[in-house]
PDB file of N, CA and C in Angstrom:
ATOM      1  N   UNK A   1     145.829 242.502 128.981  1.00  0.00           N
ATOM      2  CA  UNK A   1     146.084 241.154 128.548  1.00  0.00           C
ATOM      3  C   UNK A   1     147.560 240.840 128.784  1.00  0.00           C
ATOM      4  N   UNK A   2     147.828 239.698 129.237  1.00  0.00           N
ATOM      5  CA  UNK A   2     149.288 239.370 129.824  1.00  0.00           C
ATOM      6  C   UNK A   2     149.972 239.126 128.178  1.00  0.00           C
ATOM      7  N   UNK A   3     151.578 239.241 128.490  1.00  0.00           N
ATOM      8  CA  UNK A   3     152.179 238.860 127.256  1.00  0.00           C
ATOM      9  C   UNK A   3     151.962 237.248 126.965  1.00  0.00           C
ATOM     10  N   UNK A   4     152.492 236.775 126.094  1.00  0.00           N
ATOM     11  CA  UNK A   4     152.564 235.761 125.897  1.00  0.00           C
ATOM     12  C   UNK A   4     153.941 235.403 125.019  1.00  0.00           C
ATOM     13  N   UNK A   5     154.433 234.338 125.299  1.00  0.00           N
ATOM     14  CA  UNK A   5     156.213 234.286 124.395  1.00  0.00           C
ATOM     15  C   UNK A   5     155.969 232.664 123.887  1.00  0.00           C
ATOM     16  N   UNK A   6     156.965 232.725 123.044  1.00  0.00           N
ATOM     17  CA  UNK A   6     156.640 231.388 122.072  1.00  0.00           C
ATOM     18  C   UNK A   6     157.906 230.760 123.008  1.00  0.00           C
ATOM     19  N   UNK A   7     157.690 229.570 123.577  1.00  0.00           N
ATOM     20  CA  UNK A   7     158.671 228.894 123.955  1.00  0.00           C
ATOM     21  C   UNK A   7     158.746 227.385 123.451  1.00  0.00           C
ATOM     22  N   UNK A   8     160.104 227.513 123.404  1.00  0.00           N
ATOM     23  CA  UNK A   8     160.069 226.300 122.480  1.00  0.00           C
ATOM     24  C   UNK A   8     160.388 225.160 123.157  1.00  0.00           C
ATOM     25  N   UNK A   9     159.715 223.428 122.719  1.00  0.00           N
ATOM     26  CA  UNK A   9     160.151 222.846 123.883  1.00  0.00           C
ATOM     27  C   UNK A   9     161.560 222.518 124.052  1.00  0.00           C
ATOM     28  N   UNK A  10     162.628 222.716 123.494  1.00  0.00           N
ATOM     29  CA  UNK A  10     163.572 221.988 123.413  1.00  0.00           C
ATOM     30  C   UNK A  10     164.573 223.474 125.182  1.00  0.00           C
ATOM     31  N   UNK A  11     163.728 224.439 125.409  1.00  0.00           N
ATOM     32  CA  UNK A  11     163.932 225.237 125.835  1.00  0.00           C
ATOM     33  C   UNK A  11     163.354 224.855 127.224  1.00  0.00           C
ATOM     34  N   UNK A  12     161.927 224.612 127.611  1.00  0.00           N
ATOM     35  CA  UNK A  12     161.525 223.413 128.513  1.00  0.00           C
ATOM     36  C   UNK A  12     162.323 222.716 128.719  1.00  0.00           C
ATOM     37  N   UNK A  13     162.508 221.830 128.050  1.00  0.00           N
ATOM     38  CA  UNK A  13     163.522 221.038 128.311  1.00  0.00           C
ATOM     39  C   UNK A  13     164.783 221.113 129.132  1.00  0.00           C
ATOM     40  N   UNK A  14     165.602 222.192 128.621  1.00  0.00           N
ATOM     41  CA  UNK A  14     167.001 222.136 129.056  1.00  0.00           C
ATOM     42  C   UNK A  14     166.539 222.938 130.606  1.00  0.00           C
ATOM     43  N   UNK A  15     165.171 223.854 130.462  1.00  0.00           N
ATOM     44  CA  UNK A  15     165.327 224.705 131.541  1.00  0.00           C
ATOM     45  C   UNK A  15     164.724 223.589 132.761  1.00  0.00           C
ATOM     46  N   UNK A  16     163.965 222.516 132.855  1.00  0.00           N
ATOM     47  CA  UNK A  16     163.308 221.401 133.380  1.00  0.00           C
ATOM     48  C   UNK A  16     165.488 220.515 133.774  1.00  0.00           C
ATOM     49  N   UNK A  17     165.864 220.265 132.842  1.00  0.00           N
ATOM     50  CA  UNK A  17     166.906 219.599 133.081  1.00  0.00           C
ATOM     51  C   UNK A  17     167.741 220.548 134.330  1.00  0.00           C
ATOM     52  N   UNK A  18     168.278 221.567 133.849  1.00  0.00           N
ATOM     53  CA  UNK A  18     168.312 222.332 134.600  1.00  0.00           C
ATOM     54  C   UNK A  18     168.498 222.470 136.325  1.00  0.00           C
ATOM     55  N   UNK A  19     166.948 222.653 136.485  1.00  0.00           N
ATOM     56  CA  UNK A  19     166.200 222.798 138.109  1.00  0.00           C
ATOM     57  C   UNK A  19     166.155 221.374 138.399  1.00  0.00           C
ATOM     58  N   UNK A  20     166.642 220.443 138.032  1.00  0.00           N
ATOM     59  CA  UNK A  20     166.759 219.090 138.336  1.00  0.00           C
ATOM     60  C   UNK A  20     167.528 218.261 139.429  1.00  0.00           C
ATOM     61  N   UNK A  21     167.174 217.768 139.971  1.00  0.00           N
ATOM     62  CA  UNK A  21     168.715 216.842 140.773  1.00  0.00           C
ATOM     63  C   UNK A  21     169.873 216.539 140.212  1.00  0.00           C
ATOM     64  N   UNK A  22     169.362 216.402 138.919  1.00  0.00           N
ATOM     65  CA  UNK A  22     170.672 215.322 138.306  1.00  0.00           C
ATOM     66  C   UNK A  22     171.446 216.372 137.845  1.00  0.00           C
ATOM     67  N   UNK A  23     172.834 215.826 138.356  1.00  0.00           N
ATOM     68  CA  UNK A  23     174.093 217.124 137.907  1.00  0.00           C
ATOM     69  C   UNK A  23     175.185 216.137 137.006  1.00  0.00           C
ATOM     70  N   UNK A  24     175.719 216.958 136.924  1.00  0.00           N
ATOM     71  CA  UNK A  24     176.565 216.971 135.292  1.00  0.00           C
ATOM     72  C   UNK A  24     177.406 215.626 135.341  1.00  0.00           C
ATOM     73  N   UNK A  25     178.046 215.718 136.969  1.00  0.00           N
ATOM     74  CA  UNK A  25     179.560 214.878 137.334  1.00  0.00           C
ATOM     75  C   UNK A  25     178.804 213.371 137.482  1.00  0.00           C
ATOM     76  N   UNK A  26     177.116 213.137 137.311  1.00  0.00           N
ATOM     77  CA  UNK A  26     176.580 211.616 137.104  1.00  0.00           C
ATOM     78  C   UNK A  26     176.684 211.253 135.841  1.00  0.00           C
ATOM     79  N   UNK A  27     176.736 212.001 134.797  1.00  0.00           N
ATOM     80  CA  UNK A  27     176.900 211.547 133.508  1.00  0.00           C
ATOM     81  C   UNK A  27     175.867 210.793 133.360  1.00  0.00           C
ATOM     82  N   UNK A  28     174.777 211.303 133.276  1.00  0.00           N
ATOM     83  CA  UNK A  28     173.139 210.834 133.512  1.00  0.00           C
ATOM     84  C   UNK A  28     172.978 210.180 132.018  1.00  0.00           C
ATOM     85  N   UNK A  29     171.994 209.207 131.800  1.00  0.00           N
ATOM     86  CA  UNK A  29     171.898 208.630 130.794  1.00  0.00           C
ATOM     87  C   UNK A  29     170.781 208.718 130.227  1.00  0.00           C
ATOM     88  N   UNK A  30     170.532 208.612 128.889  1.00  0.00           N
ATOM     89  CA  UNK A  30     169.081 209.045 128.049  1.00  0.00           C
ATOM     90  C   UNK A  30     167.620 209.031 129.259  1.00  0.00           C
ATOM     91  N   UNK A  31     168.062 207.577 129.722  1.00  0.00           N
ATOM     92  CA  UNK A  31     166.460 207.497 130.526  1.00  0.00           C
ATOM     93  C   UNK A  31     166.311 208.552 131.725  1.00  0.00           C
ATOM     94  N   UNK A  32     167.295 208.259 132.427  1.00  0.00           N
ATOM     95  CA  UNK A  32     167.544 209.075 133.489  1.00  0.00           C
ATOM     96  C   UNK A  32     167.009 210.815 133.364  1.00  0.00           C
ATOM     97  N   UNK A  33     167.893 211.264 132.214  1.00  0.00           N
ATOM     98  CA  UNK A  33     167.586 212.899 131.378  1.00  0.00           C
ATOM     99  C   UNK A  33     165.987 212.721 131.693  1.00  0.00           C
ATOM    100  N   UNK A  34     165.096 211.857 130.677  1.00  0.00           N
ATOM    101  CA  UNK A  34     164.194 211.498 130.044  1.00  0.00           C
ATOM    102  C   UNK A  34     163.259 212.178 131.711  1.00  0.00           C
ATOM    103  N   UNK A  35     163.486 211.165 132.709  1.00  0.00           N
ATOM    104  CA  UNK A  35     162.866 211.000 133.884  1.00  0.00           C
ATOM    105  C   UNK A  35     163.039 212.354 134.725  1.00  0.00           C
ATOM    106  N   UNK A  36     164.204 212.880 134.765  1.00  0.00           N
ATOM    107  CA  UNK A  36     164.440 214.538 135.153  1.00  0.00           C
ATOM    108  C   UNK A  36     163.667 215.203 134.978  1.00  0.00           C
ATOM    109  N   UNK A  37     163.558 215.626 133.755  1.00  0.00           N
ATOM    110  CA  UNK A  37     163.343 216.505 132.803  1.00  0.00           C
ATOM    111  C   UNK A  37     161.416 216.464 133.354  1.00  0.00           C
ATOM    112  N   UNK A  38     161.140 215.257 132.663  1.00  0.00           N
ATOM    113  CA  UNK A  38     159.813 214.946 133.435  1.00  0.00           C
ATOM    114  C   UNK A  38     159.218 215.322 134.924  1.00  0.00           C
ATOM    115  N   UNK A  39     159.977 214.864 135.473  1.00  0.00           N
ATOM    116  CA  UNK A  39     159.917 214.940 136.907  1.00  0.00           C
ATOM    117  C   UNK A  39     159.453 216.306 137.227  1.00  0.00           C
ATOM    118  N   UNK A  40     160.572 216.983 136.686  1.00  0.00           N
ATOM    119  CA  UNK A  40     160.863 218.503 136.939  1.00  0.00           C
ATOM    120  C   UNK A  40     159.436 219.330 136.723  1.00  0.00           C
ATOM    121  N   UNK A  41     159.111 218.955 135.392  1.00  0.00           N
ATOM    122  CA  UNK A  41     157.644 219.700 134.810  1.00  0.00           C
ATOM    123  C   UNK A  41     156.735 219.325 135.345  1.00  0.00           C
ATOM    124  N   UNK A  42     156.681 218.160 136.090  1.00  0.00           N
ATOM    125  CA  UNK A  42     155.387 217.887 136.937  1.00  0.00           C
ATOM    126  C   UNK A  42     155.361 218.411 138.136  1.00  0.00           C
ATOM    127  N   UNK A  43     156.758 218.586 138.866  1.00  0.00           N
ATOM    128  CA  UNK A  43     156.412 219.515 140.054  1.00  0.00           C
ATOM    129  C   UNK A  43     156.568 220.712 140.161  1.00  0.00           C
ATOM    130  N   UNK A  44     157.681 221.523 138.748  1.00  0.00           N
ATOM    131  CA  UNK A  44     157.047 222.862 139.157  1.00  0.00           C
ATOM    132  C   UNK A  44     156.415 223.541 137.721  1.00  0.00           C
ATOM    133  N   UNK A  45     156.077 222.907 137.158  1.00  0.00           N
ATOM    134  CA  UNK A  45     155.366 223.430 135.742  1.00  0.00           C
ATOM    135  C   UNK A  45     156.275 224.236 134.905  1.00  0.00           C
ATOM    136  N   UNK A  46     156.292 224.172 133.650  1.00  0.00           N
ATOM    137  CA  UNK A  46     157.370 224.939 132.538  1.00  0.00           C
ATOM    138  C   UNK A  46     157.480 226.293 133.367  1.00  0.00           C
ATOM    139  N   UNK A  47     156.821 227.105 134.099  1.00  0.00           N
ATOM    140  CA  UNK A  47     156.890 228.639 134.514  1.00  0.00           C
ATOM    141  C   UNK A  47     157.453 228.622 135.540  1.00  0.00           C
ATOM    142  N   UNK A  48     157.419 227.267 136.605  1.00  0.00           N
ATOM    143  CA  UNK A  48     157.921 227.030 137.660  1.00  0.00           C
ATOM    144  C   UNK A  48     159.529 226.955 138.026  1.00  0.00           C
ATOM    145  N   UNK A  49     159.924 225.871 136.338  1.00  0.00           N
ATOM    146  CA  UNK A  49     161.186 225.341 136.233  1.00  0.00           C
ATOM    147  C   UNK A  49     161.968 226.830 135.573  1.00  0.00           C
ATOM    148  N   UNK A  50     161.328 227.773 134.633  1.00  0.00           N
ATOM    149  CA  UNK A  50     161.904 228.901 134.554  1.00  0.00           C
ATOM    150  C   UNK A  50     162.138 230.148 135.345  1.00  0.00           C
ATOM    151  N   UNK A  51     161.253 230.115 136.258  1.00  0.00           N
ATOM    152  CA  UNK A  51     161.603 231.431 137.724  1.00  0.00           C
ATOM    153  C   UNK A  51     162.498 230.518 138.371  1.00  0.00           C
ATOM    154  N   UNK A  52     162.723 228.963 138.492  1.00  0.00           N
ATOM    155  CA  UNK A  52     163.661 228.824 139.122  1.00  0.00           C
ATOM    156  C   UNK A  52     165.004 228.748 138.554  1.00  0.00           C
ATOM    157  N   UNK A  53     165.224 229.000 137.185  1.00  0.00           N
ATOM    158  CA  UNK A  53     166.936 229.115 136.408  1.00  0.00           C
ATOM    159  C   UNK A  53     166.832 230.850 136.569  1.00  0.00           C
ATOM    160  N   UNK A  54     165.723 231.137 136.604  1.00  0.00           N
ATOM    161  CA  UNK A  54     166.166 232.893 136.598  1.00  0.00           C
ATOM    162  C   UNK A  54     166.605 233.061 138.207  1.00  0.00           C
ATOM    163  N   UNK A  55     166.237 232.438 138.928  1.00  0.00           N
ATOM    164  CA  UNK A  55     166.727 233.020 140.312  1.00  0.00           C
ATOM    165  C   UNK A  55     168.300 232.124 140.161  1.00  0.00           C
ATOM    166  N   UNK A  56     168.049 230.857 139.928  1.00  0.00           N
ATOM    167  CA  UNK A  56     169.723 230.884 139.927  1.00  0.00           C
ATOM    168  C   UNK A  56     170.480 231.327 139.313  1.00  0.00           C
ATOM    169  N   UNK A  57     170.300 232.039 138.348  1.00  0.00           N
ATOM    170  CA  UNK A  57     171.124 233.178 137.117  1.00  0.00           C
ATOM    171  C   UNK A  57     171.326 234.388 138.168  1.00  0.00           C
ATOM    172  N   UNK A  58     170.402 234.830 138.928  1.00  0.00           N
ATOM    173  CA  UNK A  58     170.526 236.024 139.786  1.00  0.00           C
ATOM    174  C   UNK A  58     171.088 235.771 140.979  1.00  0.00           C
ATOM    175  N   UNK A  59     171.176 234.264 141.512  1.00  0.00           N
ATOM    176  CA  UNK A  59     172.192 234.143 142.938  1.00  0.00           C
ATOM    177  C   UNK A  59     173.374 233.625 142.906  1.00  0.00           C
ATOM    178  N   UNK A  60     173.415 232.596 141.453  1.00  0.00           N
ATOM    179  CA  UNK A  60     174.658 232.195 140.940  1.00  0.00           C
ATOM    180  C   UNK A  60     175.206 232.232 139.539  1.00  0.00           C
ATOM    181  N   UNK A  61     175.358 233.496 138.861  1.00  0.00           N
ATOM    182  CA  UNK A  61     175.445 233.406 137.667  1.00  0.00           C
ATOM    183  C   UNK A  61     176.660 232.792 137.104  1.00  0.00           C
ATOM    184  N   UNK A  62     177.767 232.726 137.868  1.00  0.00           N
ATOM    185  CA  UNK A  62     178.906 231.868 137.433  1.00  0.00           C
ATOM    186  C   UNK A  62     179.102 230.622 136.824  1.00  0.00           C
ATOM    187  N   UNK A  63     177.990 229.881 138.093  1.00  0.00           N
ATOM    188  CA  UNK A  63     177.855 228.588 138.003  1.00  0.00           C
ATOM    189  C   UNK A  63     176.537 228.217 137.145  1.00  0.00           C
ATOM    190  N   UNK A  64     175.826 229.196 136.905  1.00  0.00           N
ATOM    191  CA  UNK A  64     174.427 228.600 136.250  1.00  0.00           C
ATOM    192  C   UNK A  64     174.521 228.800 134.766  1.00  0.00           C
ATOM    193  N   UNK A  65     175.646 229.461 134.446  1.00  0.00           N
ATOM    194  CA  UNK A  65     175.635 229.396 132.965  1.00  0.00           C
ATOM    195  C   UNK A  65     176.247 228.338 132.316  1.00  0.00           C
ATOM    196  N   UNK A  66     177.159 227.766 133.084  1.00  0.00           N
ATOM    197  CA  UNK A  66     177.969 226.113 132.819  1.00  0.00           C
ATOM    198  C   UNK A  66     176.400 225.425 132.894  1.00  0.00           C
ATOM    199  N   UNK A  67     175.650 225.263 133.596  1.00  0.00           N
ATOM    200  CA  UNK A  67     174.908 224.566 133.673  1.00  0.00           C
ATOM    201  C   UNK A  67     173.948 224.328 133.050  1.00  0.00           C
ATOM    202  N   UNK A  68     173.913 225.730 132.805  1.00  0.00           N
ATOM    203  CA  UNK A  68     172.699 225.496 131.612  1.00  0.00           C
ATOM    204  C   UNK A  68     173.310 225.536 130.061  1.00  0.00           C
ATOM    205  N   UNK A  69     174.437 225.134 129.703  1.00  0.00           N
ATOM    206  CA  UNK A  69     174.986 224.880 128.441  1.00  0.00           C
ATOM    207  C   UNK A  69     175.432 223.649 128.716  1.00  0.00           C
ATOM    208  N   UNK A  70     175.528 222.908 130.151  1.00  0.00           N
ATOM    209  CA  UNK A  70     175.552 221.554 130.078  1.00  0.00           C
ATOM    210  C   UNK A  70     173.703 221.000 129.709  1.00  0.00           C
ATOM    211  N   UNK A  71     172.878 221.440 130.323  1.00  0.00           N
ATOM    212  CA  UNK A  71     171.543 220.902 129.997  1.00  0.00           C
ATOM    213  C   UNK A  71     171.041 221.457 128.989  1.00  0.00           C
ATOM    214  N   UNK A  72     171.374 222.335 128.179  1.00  0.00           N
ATOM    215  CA  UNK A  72     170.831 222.712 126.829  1.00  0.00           C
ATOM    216  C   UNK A  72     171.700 221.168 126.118  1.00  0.00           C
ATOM    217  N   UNK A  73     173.201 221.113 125.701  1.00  0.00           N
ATOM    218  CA  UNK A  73     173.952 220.321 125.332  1.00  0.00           C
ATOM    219  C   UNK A  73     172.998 218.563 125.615  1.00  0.00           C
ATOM    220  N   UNK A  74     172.812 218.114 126.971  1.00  0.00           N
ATOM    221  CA  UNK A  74     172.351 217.087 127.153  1.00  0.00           C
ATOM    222  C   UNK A  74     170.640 216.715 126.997  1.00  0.00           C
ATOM    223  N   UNK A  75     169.930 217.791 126.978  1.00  0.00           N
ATOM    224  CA  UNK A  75     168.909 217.576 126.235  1.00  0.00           C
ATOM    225  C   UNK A  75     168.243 217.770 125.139  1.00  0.00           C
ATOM    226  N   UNK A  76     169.526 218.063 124.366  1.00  0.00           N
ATOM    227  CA  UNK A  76     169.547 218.185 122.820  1.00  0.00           C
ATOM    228  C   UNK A  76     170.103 216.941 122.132  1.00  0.00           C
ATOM    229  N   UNK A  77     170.751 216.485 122.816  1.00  0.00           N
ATOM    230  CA  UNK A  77     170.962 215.377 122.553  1.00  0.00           C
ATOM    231  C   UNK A  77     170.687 213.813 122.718  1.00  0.00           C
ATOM    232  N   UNK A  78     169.647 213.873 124.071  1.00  0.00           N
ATOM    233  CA  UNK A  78     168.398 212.850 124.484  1.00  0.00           C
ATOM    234  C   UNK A  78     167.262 213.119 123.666  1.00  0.00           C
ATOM    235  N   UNK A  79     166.856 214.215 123.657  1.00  0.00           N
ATOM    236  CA  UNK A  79     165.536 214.463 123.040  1.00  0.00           C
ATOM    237  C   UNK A  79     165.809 214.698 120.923  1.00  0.00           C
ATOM    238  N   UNK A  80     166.856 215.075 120.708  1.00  0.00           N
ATOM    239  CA  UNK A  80     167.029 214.806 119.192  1.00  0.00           C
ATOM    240  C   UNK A  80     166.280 214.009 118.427  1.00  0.00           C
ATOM    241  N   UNK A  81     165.340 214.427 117.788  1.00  0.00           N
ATOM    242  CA  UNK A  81     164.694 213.328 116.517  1.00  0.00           C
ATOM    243  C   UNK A  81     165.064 213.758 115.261  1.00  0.00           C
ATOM    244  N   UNK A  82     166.030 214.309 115.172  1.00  0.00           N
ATOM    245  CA  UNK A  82     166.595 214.843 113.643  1.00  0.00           C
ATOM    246  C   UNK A  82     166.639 213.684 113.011  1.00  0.00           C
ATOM    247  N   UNK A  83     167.502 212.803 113.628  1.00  0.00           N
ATOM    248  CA  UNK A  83     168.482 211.900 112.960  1.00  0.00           C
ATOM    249  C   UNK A  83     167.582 210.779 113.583  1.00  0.00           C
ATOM    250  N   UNK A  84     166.610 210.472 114.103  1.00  0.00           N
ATOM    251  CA  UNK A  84     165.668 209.454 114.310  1.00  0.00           C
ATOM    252  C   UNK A  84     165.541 208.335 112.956  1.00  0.00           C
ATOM    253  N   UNK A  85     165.671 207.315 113.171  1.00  0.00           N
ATOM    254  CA  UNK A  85     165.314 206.509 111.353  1.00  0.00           C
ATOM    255  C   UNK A  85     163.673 206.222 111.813  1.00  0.00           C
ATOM    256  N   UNK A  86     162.780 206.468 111.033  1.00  0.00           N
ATOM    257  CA  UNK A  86     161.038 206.223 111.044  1.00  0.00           C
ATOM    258  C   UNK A  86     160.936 205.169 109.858  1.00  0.00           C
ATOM    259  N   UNK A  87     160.025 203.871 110.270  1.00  0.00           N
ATOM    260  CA  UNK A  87     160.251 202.855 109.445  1.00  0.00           C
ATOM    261  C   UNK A  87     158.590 203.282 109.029  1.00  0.00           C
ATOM    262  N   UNK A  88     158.105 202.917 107.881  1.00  0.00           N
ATOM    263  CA  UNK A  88     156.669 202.383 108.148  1.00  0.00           C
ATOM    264  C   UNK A  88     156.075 201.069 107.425  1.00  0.00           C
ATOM    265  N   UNK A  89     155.553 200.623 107.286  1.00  0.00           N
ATOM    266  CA  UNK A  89     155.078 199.000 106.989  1.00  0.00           C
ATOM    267  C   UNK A  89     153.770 198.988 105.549  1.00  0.00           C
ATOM    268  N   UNK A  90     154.762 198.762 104.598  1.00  0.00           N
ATOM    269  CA  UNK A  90     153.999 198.577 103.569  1.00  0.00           C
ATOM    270  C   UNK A  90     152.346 197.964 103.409  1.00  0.00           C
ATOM    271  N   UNK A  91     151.682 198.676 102.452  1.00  0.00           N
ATOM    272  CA  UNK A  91     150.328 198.085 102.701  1.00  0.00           C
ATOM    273  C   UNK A  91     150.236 197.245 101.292  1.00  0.00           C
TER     274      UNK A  91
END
């Protein structure tokens, strides 16, 4: 039976942001992240977008660790619902 690991999405996320086009020096904006991030998981699937940060950890580890503490950082902060206000409508 294969392993299985709890991944969390906020981990998707940054690793989807990541393998993305969009780089740091666009100063990409909520929607933009939003559309990446997306993008990303539809063409190479959560397992897809993670063999591809592990190979760039293994061909560029210099540069892929800035990067991925810039896309952990920026999709923690697009995707945040901590601080979300939820209204609901009296009955």
């Amino acid at each position: 039976m294969p392993a299985t690991h709890d991944v969390s999405i906020s981990v998707i996320r940054a690793d989807a942001l990541f393998v993305s086009a969009v780089q740091r020096g666009d100063h990409p904006g909520a929607q933009e992240v939003r559309q990446a991030v997306a993008g990303a998981v539809e063409a190479f699937g959560q397992r897809g977008c993670a063999g591809r940060v592990a190979q760039e950890f293994g061909d560029h580890p210099e540069t892929a660790v800035t990067r991925m503490r810039w896309a952990h950082q920026v999709a923690g902060q697009v995707f945040d619902t901590s601080h979300a206000i939820f209204t609901c409508a009296a009955d």
